[in-house]
PDB file of N, CA and C in Angstrom:
ATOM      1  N   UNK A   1      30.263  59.508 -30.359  1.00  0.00           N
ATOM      2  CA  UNK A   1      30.549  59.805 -28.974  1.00  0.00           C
ATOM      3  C   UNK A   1      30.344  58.547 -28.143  1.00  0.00           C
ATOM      4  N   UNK A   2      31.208  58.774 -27.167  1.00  0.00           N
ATOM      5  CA  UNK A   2      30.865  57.501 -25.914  1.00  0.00           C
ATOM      6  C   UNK A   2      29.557  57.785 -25.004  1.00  0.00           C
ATOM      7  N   UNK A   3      29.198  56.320 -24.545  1.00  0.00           N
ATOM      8  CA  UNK A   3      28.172  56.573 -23.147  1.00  0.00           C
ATOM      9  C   UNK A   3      28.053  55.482 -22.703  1.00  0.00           C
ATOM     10  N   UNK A   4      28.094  55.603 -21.194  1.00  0.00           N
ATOM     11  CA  UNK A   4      28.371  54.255 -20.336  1.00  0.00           C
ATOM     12  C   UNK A   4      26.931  53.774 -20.031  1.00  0.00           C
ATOM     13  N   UNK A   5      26.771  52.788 -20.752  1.00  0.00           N
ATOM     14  CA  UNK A   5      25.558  52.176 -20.534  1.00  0.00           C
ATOM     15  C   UNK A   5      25.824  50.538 -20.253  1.00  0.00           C
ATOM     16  N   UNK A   6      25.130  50.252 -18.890  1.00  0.00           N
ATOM     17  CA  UNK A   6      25.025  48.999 -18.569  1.00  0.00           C
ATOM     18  C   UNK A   6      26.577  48.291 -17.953  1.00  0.00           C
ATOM     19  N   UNK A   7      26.800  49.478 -17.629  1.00  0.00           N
ATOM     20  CA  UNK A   7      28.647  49.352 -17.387  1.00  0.00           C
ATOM     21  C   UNK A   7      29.882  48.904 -18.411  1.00  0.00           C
ATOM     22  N   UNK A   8      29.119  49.313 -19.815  1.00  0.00           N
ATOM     23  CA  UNK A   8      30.190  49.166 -20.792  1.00  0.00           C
ATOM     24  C   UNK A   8      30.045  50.385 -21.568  1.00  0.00           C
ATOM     25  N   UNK A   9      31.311  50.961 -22.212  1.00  0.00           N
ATOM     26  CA  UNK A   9      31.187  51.844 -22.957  1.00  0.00           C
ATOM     27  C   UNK A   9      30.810  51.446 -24.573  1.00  0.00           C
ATOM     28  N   UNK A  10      29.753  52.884 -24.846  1.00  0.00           N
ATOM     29  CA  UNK A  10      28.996  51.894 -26.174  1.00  0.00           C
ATOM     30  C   UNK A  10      28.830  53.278 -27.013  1.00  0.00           C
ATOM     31  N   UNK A  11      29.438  53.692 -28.339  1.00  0.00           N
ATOM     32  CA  UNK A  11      29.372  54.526 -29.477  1.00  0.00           C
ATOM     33  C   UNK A  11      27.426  54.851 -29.580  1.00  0.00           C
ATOM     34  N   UNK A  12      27.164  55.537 -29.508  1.00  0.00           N
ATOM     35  CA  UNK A  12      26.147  56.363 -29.805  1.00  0.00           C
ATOM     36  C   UNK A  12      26.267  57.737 -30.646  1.00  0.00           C
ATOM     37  N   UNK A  13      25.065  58.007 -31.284  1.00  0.00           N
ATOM     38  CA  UNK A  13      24.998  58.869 -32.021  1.00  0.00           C
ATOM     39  C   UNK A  13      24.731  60.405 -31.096  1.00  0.00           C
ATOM     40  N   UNK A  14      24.070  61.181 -31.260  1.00  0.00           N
ATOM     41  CA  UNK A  14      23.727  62.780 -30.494  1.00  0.00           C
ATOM     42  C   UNK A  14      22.253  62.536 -29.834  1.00  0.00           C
ATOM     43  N   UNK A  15      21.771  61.337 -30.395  1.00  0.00           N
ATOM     44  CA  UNK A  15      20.358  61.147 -30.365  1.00  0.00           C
ATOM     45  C   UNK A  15      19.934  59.939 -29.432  1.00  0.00           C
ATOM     46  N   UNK A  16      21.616  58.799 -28.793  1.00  0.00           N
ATOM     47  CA  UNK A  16      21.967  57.782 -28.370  1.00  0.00           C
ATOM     48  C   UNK A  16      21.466  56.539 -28.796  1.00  0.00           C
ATOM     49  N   UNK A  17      21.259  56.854 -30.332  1.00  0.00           N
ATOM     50  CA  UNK A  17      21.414  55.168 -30.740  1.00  0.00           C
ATOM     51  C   UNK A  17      22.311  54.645 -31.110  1.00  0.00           C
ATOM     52  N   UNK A  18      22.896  53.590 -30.510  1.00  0.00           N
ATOM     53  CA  UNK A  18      24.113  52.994 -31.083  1.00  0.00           C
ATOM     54  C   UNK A  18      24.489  52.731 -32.806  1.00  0.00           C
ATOM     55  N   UNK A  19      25.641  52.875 -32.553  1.00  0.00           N
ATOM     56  CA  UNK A  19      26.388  53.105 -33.900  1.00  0.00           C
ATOM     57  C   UNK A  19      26.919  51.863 -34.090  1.00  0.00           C
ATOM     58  N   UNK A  20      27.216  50.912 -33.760  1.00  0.00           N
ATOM     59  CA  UNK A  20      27.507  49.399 -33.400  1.00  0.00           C
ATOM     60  C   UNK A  20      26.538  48.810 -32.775  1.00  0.00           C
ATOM     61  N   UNK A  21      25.841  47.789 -33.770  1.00  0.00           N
ATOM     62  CA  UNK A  21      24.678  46.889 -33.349  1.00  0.00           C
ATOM     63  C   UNK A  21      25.501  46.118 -32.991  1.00  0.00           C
ATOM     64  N   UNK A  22      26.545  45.412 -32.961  1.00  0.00           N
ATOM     65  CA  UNK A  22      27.503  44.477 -32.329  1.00  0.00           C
ATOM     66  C   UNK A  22      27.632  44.819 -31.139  1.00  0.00           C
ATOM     67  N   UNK A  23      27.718  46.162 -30.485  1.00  0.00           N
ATOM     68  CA  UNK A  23      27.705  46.367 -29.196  1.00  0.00           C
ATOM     69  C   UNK A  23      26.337  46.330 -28.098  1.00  0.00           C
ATOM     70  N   UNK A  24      25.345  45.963 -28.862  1.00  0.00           N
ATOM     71  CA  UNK A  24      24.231  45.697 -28.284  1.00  0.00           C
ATOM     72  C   UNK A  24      24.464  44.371 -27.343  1.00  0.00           C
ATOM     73  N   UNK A  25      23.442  44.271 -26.427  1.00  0.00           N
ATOM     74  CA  UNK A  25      23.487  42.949 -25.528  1.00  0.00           C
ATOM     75  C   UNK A  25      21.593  42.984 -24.804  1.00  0.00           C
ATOM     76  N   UNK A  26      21.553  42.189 -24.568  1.00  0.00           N
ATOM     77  CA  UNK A  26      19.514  42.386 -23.623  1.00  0.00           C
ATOM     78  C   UNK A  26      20.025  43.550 -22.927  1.00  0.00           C
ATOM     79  N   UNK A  27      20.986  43.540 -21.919  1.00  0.00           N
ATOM     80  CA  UNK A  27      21.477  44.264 -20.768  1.00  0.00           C
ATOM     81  C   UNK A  27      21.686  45.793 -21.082  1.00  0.00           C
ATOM     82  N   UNK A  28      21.877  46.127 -22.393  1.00  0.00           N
ATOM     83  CA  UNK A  28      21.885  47.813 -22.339  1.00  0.00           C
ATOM     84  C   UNK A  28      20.659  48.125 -23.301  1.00  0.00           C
ATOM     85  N   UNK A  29      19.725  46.727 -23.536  1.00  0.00           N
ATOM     86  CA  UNK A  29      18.496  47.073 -23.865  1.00  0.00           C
ATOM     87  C   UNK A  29      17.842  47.509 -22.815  1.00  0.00           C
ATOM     88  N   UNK A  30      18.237  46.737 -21.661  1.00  0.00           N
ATOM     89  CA  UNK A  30      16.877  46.988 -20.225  1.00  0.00           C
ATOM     90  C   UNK A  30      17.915  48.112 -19.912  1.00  0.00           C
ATOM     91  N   UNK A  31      18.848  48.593 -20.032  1.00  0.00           N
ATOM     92  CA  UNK A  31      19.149  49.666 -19.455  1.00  0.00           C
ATOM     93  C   UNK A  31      18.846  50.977 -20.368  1.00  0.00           C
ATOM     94  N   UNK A  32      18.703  50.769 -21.658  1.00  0.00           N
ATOM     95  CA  UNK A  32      18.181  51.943 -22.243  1.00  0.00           C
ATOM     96  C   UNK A  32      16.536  52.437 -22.214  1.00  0.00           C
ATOM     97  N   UNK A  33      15.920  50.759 -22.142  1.00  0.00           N
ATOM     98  CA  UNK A  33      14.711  51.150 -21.483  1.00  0.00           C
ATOM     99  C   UNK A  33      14.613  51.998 -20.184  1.00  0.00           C
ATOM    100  N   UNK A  34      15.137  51.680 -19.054  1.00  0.00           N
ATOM    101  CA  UNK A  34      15.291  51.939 -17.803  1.00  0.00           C
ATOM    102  C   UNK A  34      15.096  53.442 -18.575  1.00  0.00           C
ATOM    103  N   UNK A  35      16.386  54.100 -19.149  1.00  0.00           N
ATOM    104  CA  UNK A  35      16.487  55.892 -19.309  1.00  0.00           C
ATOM    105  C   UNK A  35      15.242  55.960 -19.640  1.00  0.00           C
ATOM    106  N   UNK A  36      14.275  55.172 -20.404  1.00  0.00           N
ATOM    107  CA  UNK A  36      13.623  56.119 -20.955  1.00  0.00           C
ATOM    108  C   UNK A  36      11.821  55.266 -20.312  1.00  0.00           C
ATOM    109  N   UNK A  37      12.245  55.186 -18.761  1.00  0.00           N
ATOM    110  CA  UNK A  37      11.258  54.794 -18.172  1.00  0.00           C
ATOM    111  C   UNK A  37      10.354  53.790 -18.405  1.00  0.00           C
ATOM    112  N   UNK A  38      10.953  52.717 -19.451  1.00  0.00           N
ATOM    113  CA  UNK A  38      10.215  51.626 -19.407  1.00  0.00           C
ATOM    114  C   UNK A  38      10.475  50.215 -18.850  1.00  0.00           C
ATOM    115  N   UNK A  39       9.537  49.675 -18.112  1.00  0.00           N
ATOM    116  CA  UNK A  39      10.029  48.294 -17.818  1.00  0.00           C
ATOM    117  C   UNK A  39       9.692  47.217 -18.609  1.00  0.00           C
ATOM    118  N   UNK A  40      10.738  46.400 -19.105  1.00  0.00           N
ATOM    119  CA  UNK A  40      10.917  45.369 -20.138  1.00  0.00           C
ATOM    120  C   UNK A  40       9.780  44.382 -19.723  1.00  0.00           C
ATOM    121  N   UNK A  41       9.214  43.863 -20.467  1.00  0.00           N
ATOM    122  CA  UNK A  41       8.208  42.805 -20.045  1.00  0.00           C
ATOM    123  C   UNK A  41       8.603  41.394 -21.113  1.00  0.00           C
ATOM    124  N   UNK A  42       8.247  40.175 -20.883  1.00  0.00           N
ATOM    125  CA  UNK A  42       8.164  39.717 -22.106  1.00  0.00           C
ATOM    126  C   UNK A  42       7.561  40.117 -23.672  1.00  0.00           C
ATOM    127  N   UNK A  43       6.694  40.784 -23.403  1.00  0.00           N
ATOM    128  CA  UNK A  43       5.533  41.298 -24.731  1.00  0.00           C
ATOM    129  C   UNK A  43       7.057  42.477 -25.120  1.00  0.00           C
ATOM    130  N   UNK A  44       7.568  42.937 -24.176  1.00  0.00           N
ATOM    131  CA  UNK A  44       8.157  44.176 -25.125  1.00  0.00           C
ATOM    132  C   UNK A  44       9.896  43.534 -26.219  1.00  0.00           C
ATOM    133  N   UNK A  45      10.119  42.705 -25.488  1.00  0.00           N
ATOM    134  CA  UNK A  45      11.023  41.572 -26.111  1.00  0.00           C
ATOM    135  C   UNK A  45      10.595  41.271 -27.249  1.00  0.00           C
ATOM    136  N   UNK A  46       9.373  40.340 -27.544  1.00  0.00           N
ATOM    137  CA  UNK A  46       8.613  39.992 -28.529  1.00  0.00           C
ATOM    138  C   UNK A  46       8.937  41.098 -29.704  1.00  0.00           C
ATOM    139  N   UNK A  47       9.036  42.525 -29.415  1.00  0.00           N
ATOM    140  CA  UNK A  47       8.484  43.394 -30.188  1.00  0.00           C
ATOM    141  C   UNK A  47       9.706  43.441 -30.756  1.00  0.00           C
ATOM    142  N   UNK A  48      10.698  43.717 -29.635  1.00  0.00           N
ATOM    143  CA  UNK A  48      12.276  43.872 -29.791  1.00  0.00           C
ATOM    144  C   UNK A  48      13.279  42.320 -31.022  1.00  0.00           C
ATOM    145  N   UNK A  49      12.338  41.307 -30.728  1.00  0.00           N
ATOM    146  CA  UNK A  49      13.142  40.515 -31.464  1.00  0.00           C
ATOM    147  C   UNK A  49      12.204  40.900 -32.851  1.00  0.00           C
ATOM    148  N   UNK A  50      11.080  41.310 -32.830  1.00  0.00           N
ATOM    149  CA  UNK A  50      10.571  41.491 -34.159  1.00  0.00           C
ATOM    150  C   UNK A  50      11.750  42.460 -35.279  1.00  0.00           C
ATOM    151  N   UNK A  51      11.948  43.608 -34.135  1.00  0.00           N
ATOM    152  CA  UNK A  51      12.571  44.841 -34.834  1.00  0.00           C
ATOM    153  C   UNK A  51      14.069  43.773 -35.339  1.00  0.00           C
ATOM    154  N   UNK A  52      14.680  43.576 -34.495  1.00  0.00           N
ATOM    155  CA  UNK A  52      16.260  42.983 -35.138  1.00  0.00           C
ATOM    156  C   UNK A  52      15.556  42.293 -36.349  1.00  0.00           C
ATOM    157  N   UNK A  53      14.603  41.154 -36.230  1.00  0.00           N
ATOM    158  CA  UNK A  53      14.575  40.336 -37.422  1.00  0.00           C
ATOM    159  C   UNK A  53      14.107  41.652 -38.616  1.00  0.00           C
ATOM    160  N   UNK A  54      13.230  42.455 -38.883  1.00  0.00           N
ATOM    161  CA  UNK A  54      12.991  43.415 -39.965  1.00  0.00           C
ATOM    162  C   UNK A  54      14.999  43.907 -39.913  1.00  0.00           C
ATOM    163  N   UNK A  55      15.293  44.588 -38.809  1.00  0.00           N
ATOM    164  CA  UNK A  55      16.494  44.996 -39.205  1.00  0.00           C
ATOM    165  C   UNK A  55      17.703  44.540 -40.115  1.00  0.00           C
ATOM    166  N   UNK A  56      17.648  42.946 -39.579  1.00  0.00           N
ATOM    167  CA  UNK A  56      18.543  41.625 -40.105  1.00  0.00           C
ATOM    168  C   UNK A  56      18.048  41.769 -41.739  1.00  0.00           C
ATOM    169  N   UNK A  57      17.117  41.751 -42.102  1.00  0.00           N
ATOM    170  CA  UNK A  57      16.422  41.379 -43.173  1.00  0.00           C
ATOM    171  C   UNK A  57      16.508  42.789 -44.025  1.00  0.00           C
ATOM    172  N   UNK A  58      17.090  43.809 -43.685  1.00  0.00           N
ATOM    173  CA  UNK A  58      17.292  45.405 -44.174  1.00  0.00           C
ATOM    174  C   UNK A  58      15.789  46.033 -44.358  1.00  0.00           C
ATOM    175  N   UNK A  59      14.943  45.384 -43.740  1.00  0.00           N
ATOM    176  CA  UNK A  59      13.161  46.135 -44.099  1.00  0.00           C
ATOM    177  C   UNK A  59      13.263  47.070 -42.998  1.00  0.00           C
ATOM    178  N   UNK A  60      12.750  48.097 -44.274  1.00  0.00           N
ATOM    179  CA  UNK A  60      12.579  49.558 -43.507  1.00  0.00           C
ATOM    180  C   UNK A  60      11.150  49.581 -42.308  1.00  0.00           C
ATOM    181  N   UNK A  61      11.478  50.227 -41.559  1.00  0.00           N
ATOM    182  CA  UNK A  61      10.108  50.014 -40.392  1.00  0.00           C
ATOM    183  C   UNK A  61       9.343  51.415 -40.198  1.00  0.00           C
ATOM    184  N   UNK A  62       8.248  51.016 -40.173  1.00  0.00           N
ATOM    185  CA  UNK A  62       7.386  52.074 -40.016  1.00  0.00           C
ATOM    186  C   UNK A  62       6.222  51.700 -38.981  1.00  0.00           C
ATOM    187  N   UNK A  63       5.229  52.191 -38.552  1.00  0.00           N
ATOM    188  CA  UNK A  63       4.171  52.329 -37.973  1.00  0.00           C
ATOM    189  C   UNK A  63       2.856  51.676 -38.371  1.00  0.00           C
ATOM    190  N   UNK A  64       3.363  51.900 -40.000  1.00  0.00           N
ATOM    191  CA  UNK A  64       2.319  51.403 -40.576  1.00  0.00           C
ATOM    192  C   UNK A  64       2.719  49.564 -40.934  1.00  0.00           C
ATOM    193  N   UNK A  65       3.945  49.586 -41.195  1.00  0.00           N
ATOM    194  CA  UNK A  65       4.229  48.159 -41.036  1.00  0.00           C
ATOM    195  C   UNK A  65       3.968  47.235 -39.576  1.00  0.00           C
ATOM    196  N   UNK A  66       4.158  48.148 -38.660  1.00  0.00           N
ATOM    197  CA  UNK A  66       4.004  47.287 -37.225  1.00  0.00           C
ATOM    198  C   UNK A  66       2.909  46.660 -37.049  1.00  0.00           C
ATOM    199  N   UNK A  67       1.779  47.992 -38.010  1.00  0.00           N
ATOM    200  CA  UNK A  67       0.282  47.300 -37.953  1.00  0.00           C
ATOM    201  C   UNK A  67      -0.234  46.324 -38.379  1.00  0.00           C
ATOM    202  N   UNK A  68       0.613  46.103 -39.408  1.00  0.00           N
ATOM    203  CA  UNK A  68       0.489  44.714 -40.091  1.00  0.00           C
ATOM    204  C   UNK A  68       0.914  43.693 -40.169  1.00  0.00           C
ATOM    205  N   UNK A  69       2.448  43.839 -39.030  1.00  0.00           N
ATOM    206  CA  UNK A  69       2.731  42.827 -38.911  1.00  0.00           C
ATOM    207  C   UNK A  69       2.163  41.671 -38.352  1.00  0.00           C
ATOM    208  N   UNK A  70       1.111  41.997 -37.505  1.00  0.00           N
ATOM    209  CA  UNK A  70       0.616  40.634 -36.706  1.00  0.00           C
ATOM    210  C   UNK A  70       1.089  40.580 -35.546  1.00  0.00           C
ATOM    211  N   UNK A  71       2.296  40.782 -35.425  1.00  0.00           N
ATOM    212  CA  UNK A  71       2.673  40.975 -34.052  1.00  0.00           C
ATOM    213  C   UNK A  71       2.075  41.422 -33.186  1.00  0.00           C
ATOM    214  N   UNK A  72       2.076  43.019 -32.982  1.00  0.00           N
ATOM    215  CA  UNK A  72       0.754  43.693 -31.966  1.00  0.00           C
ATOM    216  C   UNK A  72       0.350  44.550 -33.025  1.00  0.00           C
ATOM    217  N   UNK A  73      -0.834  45.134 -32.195  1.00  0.00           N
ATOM    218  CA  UNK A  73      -1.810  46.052 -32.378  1.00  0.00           C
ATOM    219  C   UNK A  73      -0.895  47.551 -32.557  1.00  0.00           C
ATOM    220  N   UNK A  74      -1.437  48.858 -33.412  1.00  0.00           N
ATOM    221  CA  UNK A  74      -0.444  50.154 -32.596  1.00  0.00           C
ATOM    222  C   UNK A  74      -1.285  50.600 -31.555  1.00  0.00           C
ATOM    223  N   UNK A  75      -2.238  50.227 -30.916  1.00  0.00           N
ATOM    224  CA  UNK A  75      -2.736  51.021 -29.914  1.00  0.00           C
ATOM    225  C   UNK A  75      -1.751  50.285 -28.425  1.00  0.00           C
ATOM    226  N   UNK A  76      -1.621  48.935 -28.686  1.00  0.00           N
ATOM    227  CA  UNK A  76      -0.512  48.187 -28.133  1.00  0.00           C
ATOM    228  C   UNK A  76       0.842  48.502 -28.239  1.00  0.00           C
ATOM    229  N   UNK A  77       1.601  48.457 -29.306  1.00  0.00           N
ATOM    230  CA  UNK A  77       2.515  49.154 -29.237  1.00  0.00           C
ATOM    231  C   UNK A  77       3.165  50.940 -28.474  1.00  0.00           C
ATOM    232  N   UNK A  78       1.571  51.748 -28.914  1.00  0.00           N
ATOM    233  CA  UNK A  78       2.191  52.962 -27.948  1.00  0.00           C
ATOM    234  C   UNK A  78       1.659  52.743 -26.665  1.00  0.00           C
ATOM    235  N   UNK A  79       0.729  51.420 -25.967  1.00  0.00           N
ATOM    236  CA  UNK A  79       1.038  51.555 -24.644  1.00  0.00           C
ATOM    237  C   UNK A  79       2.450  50.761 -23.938  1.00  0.00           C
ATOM    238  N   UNK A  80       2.863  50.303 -25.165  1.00  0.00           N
ATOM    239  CA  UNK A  80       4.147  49.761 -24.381  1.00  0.00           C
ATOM    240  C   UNK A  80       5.511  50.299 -24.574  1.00  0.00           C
ATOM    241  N   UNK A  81       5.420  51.268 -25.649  1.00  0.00           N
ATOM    242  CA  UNK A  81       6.533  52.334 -25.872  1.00  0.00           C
ATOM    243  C   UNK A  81       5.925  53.442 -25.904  1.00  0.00           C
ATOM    244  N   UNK A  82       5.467  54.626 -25.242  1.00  0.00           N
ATOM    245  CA  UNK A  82       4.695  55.380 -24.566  1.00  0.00           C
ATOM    246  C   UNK A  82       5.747  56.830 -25.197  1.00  0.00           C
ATOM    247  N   UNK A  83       5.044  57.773 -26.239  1.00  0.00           N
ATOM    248  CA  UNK A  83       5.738  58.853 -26.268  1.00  0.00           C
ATOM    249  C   UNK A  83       6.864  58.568 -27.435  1.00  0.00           C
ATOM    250  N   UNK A  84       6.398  57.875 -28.678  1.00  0.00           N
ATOM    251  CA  UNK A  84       7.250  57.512 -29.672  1.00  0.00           C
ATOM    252  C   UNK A  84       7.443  56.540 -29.733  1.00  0.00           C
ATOM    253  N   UNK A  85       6.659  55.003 -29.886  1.00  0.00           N
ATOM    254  CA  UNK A  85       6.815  53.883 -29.772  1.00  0.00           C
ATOM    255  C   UNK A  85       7.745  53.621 -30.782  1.00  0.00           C
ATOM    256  N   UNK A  86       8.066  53.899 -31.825  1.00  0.00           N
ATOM    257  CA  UNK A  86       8.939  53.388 -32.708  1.00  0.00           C
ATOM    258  C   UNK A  86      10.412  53.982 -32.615  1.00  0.00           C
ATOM    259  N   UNK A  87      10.137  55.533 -32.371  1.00  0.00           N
ATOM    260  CA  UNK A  87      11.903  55.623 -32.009  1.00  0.00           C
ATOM    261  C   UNK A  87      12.551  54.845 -30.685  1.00  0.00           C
ATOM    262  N   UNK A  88      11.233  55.055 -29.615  1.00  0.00           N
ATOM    263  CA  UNK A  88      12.122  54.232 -28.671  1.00  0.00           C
ATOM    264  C   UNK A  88      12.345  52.917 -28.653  1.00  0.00           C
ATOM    265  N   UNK A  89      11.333  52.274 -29.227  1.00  0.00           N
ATOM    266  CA  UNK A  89      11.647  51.288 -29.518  1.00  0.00           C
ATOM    267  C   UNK A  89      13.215  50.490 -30.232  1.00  0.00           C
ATOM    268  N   UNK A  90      13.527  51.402 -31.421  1.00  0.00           N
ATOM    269  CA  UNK A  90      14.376  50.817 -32.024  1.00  0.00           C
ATOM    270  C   UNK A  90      15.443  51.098 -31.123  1.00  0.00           C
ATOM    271  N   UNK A  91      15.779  52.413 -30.649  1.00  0.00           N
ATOM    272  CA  UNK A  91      16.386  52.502 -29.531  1.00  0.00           C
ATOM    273  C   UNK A  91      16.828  51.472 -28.627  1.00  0.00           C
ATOM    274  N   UNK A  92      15.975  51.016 -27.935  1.00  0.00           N
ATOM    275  CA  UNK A  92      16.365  50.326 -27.167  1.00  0.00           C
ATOM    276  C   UNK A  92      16.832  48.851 -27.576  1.00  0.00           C
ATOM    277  N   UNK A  93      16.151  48.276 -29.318  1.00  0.00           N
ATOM    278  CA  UNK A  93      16.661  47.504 -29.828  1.00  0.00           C
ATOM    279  C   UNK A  93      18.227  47.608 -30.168  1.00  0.00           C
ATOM    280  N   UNK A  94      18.502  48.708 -30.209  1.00  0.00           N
ATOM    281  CA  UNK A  94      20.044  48.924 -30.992  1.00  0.00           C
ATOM    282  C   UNK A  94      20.146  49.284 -32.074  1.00  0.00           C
ATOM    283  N   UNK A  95      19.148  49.443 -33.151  1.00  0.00           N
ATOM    284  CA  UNK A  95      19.177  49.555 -34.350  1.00  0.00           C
ATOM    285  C   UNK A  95      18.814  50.861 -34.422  1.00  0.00           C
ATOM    286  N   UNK A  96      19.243  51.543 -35.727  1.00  0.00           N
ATOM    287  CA  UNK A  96      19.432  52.769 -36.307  1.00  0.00           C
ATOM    288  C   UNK A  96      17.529  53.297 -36.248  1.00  0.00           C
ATOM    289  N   UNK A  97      17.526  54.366 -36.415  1.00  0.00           N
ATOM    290  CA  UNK A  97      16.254  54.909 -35.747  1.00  0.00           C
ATOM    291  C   UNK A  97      15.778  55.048 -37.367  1.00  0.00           C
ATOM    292  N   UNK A  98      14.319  54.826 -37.395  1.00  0.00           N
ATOM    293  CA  UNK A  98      14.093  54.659 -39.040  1.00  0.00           C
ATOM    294  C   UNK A  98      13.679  56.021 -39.571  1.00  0.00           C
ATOM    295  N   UNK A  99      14.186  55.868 -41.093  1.00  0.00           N
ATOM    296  CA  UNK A  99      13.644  57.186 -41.687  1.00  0.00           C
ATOM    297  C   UNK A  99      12.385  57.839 -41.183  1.00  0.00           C
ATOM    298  N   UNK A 100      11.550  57.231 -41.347  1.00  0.00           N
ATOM    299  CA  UNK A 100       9.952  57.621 -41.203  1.00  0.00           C
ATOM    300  C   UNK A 100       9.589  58.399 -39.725  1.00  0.00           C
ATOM    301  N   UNK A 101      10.525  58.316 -38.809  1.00  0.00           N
ATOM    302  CA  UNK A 101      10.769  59.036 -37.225  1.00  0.00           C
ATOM    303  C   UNK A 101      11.271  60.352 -37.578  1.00  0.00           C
ATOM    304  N   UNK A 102      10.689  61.426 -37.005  1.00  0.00           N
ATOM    305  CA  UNK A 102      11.185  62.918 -36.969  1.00  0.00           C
ATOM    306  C   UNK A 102      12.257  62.919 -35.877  1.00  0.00           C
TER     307      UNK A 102
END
């Protein structure tokens, strides 16, 4: 299905993660944040280029990997994706929402 995000039309799933990571841009990242009430900071970028590079690299992501990545903390992570840090997260990265998410 379509949805106008960031003033371009962009393939999403029922669940609105894009179906074309090619159609990703920063701009319908901060706008998918925006839906889902978060404001982009540098730290949440950080997190966001983490996810593409695991994505790029086909590593599956989990919660328990975030913890170890070094990157942040998860008590850090769910204060900066608040209410499902990892689905929204990838979300707003563009990338497919990971198995390990209900």
């Amino acid at each position: 299905m379509k949805k106008i995000i960031a003033q371009k039309e962009i393939d999403v799933n029922e669940e609105g993660y894009l179906l074309d990571f090619n159609q990703w841009s920063k701009e319908i990242g901060e706008a998918l944040a925006a839906e889902n009430d978060i404001t982009m900071t540098d730290r949440h970028w950080e997190v966001i280029d983490y996810l593409h590079d695991k994505h790029q690299k086909e590593e599956p992501l989990s919660i328990r990997g975030i913890k170890k990545s070094g990157v942040l903390n998860v008590k850090e992570f769910y204060s900066l994706f608040p209410g499902g840090p990892l689905k929204k997260s990838t979300l707003i990265a563009g990338i497919p929402k990971p198995k390990s998410c209900i």
